[in-house]
Protein backbone atom coordinates (compact mmCIF):
# COMPACT_ATOMS: atom_id res chain seq x y z
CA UNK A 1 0.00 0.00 0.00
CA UNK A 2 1.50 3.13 -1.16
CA UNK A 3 2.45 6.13 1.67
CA UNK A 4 -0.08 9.17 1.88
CA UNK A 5 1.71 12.16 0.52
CA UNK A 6 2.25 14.41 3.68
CA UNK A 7 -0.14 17.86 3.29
CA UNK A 8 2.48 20.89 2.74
CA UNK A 9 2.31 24.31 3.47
CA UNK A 10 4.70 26.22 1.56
CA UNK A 11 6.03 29.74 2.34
CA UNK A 12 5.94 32.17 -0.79
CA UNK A 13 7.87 34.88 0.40
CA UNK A 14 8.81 37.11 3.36
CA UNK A 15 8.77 40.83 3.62
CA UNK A 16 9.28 43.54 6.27
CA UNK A 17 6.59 45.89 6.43
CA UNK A 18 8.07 49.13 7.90
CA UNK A 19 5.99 51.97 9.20
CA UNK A 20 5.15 55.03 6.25
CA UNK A 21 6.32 57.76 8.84
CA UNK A 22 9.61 57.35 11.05
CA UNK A 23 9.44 57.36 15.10
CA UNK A 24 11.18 59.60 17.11
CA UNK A 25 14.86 58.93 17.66
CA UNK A 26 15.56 57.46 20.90
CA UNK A 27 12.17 56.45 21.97
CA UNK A 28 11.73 53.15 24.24
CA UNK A 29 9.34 51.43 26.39
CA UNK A 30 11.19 49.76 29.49
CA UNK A 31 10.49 45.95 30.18
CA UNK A 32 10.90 45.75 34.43
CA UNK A 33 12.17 42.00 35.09
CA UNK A 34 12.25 41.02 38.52
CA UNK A 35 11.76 37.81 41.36
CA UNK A 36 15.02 36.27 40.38
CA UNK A 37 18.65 36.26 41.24
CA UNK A 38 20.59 38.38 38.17
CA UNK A 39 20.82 38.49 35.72
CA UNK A 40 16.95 39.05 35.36
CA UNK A 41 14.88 35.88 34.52
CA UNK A 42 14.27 36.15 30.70
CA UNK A 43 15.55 32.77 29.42
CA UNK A 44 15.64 31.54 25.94
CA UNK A 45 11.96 30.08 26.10
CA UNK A 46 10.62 32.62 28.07
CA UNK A 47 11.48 34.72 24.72
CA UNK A 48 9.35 32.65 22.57
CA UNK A 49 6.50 33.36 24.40
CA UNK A 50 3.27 34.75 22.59
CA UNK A 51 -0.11 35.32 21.08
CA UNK A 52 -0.93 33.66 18.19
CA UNK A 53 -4.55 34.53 16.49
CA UNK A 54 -5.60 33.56 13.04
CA UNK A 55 -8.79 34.47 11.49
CA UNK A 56 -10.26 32.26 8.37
CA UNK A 57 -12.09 34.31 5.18
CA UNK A 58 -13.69 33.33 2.26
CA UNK A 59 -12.65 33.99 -1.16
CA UNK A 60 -13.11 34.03 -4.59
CA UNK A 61 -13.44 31.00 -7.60
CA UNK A 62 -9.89 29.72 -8.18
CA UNK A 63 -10.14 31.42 -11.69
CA UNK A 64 -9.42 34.98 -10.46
CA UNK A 65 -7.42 33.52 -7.48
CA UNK A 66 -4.12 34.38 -8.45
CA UNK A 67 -4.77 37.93 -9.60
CA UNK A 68 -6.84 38.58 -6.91
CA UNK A 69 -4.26 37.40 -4.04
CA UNK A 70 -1.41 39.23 -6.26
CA UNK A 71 -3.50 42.24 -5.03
CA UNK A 72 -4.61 41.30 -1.83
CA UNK A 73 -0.41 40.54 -0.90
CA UNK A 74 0.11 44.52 -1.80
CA UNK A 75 -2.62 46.11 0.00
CA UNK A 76 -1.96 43.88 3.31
CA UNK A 77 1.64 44.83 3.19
CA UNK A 78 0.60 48.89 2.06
CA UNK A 79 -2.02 48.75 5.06
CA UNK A 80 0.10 47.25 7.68
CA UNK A 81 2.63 50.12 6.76
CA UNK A 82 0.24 52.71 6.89
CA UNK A 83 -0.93 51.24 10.95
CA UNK A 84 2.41 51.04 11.87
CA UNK A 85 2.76 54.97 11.79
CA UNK A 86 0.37 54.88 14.55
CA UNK A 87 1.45 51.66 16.37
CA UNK A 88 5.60 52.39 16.13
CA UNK A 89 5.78 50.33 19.34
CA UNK A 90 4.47 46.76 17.18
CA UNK A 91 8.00 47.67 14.57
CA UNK A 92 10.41 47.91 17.55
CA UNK A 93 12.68 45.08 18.48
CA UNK A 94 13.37 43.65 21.96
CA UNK A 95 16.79 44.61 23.64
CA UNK A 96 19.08 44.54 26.62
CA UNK A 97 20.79 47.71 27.28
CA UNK A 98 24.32 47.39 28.17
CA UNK A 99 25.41 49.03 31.79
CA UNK A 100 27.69 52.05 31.18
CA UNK A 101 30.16 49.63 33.59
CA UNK A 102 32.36 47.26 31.91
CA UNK A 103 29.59 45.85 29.11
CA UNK A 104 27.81 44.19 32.03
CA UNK A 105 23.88 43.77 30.50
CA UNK A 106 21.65 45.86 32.15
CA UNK A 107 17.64 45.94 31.36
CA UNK A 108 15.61 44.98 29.66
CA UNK A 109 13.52 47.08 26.50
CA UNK A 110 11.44 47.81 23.25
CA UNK A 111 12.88 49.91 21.16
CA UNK A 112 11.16 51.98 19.06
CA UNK A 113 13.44 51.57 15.77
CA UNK A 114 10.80 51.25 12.85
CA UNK A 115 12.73 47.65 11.81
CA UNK A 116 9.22 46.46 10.83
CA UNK A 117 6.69 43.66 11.06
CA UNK A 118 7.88 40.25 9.02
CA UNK A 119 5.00 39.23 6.96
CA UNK A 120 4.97 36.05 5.46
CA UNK A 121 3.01 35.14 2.21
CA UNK A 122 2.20 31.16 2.43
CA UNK A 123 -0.21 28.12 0.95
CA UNK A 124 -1.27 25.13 1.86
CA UNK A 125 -2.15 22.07 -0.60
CA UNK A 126 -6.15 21.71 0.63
CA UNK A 127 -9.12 23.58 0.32
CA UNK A 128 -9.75 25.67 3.57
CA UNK A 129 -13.24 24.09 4.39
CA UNK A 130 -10.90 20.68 4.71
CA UNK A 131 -8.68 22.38 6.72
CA UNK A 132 -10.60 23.62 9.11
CA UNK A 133 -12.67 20.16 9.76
CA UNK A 134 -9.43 18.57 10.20
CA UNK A 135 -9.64 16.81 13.67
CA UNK A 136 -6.16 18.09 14.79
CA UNK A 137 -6.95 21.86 13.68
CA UNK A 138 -5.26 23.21 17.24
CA UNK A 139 -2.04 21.95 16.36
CA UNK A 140 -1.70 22.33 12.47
CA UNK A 141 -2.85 25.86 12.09
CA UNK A 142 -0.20 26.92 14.23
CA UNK A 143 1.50 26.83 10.82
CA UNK A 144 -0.74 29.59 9.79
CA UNK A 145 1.52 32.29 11.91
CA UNK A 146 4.73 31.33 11.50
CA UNK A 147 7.52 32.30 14.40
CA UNK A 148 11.19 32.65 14.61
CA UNK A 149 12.89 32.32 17.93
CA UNK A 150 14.05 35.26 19.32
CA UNK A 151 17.66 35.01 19.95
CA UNK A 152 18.31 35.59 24.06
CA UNK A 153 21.77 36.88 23.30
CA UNK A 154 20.96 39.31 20.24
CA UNK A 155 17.29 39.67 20.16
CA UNK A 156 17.55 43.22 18.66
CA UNK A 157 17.97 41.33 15.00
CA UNK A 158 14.56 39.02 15.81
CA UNK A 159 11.23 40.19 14.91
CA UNK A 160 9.09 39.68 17.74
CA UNK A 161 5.96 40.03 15.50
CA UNK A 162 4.75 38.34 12.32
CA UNK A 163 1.69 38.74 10.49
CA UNK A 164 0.84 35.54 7.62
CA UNK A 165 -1.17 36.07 4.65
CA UNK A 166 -1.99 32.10 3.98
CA UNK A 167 -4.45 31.01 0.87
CA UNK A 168 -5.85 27.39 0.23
CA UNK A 169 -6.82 25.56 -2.93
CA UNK A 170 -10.19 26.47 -2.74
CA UNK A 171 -9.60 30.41 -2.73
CA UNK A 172 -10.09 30.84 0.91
CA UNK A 173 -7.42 32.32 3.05
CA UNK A 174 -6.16 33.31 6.50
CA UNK A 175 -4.31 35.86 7.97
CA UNK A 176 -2.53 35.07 10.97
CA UNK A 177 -0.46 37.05 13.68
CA UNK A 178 2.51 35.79 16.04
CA UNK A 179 3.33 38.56 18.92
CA UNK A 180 5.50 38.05 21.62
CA UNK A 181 3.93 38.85 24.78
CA UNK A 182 6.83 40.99 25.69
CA UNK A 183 6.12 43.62 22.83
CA UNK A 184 2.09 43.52 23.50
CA UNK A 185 -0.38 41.45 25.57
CA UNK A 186 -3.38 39.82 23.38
CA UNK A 187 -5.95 42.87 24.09
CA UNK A 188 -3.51 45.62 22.46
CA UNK A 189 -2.52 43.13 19.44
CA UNK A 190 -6.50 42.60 18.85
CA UNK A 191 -6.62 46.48 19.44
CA UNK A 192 -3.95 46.58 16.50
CA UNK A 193 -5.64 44.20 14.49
CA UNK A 194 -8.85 45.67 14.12
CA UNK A 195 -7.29 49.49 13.50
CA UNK A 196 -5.28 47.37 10.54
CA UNK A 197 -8.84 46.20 9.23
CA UNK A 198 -9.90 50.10 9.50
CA UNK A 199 -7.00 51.44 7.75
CA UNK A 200 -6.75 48.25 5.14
CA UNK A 201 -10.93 49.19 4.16
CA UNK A 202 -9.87 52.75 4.01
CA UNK A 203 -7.24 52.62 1.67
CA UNK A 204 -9.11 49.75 -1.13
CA UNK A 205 -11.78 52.49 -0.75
CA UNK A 206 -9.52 54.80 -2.10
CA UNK A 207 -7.73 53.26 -5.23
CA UNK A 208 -5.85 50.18 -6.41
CA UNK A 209 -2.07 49.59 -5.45
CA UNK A 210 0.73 50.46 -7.34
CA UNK A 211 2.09 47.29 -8.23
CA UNK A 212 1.89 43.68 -6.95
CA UNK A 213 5.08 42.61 -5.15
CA UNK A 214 8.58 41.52 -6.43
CA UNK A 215 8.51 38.61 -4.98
CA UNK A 216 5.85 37.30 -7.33
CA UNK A 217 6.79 39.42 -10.11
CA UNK A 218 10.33 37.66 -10.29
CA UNK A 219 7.89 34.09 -9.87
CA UNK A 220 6.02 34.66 -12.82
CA UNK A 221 9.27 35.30 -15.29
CA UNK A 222 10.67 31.77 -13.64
CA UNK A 223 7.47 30.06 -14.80
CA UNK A 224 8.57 27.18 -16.87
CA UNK A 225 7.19 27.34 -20.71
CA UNK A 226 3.31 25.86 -21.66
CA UNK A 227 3.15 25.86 -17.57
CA UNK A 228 -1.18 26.00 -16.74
CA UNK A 229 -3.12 27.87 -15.06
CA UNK A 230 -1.60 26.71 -11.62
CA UNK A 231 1.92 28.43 -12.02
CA UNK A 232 4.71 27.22 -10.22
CA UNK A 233 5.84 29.30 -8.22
CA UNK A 234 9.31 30.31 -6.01
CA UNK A 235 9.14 28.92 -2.98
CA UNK A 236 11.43 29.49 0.13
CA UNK A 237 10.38 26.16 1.94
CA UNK A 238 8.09 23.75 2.28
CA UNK A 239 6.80 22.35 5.60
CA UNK A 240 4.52 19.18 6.33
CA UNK A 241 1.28 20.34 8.42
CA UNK A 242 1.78 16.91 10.21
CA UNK A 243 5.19 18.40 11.61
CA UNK A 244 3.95 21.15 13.84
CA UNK A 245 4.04 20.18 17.41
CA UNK A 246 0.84 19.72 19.81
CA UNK A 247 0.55 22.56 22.29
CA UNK A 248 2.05 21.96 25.62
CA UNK A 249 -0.41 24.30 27.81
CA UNK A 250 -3.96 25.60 28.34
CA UNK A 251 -5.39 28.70 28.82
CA UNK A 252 -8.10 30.40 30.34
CA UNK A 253 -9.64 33.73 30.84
CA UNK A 254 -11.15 35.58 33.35
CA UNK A 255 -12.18 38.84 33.80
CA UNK A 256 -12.38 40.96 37.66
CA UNK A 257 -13.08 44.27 39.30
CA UNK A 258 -10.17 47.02 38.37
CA UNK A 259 -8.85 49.14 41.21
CA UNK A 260 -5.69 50.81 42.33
CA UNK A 261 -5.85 48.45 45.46
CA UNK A 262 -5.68 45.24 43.40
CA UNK A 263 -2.94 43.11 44.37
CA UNK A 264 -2.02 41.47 41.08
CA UNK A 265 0.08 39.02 42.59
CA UNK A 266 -2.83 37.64 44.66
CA UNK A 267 -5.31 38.25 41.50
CA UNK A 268 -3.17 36.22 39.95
CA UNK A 269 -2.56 33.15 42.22
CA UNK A 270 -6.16 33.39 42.56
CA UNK A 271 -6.98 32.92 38.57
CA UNK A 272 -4.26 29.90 38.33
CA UNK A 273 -6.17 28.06 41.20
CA UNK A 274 -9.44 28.78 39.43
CA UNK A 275 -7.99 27.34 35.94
CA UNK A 276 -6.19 24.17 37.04
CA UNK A 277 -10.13 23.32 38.97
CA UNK A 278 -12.06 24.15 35.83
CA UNK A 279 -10.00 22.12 33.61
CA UNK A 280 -9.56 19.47 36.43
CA UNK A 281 -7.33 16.16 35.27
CA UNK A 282 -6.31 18.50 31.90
CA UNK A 283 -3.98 20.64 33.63
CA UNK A 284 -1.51 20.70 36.55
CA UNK A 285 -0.65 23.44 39.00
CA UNK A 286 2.75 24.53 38.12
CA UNK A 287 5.66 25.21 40.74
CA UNK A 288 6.27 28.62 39.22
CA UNK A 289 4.11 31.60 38.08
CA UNK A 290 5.10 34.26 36.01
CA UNK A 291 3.04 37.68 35.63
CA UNK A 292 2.71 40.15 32.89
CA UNK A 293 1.30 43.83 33.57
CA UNK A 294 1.14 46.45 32.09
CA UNK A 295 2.94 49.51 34.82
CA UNK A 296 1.46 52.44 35.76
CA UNK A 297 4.10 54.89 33.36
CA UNK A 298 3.85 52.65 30.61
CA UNK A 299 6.14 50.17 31.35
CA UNK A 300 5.56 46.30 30.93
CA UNK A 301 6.07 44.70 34.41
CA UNK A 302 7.04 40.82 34.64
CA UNK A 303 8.05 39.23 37.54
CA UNK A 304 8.21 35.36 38.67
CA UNK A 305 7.20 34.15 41.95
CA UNK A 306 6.30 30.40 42.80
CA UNK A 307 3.15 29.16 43.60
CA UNK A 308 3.48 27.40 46.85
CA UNK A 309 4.97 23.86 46.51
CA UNK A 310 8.05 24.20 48.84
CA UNK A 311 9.97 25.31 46.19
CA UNK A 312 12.74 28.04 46.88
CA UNK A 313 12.15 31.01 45.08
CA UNK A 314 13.19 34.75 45.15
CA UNK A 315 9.38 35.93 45.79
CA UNK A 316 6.96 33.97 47.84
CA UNK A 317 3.90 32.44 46.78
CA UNK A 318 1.06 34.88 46.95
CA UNK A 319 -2.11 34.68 49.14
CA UNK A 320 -4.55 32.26 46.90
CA UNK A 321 -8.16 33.04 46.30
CA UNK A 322 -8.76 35.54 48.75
CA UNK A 323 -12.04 38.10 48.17
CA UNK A 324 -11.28 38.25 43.81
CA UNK A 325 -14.49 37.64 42.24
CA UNK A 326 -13.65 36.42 39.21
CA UNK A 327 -15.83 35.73 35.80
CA UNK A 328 -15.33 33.44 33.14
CA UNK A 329 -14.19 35.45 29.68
CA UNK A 330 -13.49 34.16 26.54
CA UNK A 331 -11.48 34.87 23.12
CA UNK A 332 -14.78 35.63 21.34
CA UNK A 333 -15.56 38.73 23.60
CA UNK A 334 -12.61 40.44 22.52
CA UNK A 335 -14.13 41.00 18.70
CA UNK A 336 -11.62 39.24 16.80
CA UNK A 337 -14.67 38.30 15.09
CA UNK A 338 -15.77 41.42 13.60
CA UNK A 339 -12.76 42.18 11.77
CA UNK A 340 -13.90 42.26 7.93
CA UNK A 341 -11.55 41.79 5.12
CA UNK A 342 -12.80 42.61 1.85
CA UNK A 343 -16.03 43.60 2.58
CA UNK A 344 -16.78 39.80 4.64
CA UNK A 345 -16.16 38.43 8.67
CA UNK A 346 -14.26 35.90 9.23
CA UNK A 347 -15.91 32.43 9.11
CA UNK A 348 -13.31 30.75 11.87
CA UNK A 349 -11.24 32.78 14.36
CA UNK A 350 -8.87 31.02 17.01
CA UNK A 351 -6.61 32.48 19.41
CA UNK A 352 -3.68 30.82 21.44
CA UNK A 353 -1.10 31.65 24.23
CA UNK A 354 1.98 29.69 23.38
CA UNK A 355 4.21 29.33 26.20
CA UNK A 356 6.84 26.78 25.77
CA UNK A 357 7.82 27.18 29.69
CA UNK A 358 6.20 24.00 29.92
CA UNK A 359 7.30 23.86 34.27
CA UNK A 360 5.93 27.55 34.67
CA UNK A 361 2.26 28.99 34.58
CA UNK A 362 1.82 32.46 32.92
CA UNK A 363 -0.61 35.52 33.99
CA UNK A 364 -1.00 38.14 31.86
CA UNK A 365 -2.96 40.85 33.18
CA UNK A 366 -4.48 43.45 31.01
CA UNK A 367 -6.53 46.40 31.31
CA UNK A 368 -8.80 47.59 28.88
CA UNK A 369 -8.73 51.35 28.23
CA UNK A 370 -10.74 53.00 30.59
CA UNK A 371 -12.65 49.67 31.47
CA UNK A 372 -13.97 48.81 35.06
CA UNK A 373 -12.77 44.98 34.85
CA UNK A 374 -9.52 43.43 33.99
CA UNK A 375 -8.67 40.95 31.72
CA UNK A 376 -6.15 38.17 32.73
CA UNK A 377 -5.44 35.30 30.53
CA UNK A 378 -3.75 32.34 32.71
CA UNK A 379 -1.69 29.89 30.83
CA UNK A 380 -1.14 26.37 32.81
CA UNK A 381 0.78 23.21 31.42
CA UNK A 382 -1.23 20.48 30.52
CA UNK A 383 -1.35 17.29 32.49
């Protein structure tokens, strides 16, 4: 019996999509590490930790497919340009300053350089109604937002944000978005997101692109003689689907009362206990905890503590429980949903914290602009 051929998805091209107006020299937003022994605990996984969303759209009949995603390439990559003007903070880069003593590293930061958002132009060899009735969906669309490791010892040349423009056989596609958590939390990249949308309707309102991209330009003079309607095309790899790995962790949101007097720590401690007993034998308490929030002068605060299991660490276990009321929240409420492409909603959204500390929990803890209630996503190994 012959082998099934393994389902590819193949990545077209990738781009940089730099912001249309340049950002202040000099500007950065501090990243305040703390609750371990120095040099401050940002490790090589903790690096790779992020939000992944991808959102599913219809499309067109195959026969205008190509010249139709030829256009919708250039106006994703004009768009995201044009939103990065007003979102500098999603080009920057990740750094660690050096002390003025000796070279010694010193914090940690984003810095506002305009190097850009990659963006990745992809496809995958099945129709996108296949796709997404595929009974492992979780763990193959992660190859819908496509990451690079940041590099712990020079993450300044690591993009810490993709976007994915991905199209299937049948003229569907999806776009998909990697950030690390460490550049923006999943409430300000879904904030980003839909102002994208905004800008992206604004501009196809306005006129058609200049040109389609290089990349694909340069494709269609390779195209081998009497080649059909399906050109081949340059490609810079090809991956199987079946090699993406199953997520490690779980997570769970929750959303509580806002207040200068909130002890995040405890808040936080208080929304791990909640997730490991709703997903009961499916997760695992971890030993450590590490929390993400957002400061009060705009800098991103994380800070590891353990979560009371004997082990020694720099910053006790916080109180558990307490008086938090806390309220189940999900993805769908943060209107991912809404976010229309080409005049149509998407017909699938998913969203996923990828945390590859698979022997820590993670809090993030966010805080809607001028909201009442927090929203704190709480990421827990699986069992």
């Amino acid at each position: 019996m012959a082998a099934m051929t393994a389902t590819m998805i193949h990545v077209e091209s990738m781009q940089t999509a730099v912001p249309t107006r340049i950002t202040g020299a000099g500007r950065t937003l501090p990243v305040a590490v703390s609750g371990g022994e120095a040099p401050p605990p940002l490790t090589a996984a903790s690096l790779q930790r992020r939000f992944r969303a991808v959102l599913y759209y219809r499309g067109i009949e195959q026969l205008q497919a190509e010249e139709e995603e030829e256009e919708r390439a250039v106006w994703v990559k004009e768009s995201l340009s044009a939103s990065l003007a007003d979102h500098p903070e999603m080009a920057g880069r990740l750094r660690r300053r050096d002390d003025d003593d000796g070279g010694v590293r010193g914090p940690w930061e984003v810095r506002l350089n305009d190097n850009g958002v990659r963006l990745v132009q992809a496809s995958v060899d099945m129709p996108m109604s296949a796709f997404l009735e595929a009974k492992d969906l979780a763990r193959r669309e992660a190859a819908l937002a496509l990451w690079t490791d940041v590099d712990v010892h020079e993450p300044e040349f690591c993009a810490p944000f993709f976007m994915q423009l991905t199209r299937f056989q049948d003229g569907g596609y999806a776009i998909g978005a990697s950030c690390s958590l460490l550049l923006a939390d999943p409430l300000s990249l879904v904030d980003f997101l839909k102002a994208w949308a905004r800008t992206h309707a604004e501009m196809r309102a306005r006129g058609k692109p200049v040109a389609p991209p290089a990349v694909i330009q340069y494709a269609r003079y390779l195209q081998s003689p009497g080649a059909a309607a399906a050109a081949v095309v340059r490609r810079l790899k090809s991956v199987p689907l079946d090699s993406c790995s199953a997520a490690a962790a779980t997570t769970v949101l929750f959303r509580a009362a806002a207040g200068a007097q909130v002890d995040r720590h405890a808040l936080a401690a208080a929304c791990v206990d909640q997730a490991v007993e709703t997903l009961g034998g499916n997760a695992r308490k971890p030993p450590r905890l590490t929390v993400l929030a957002a400061g009060g002068s705009g800098e991103l605060r994380v800070e590891a503590c353990g979560c009371g299991d004997g082990e020694e660490t720099t910053t006790p276990p916080p109180p558990s429980r307490g008086h938090h009321a806390l309220r189940a929240a999900y993805w769908g409420d943060l209107g991912l949903g809404e976010i229309a492409l080409d005049g149509g909603e998407p017909v699938h959204v998913s969203c996923t914290v990828v945390s590859p500390c698979t022997d820590e929990g993670l809090v993030v803890v966010m805080a809607p602009a001028g909201g009442a209630e927090l929203l704190i996503s709480v990421t827990v190994p699986n069992y």
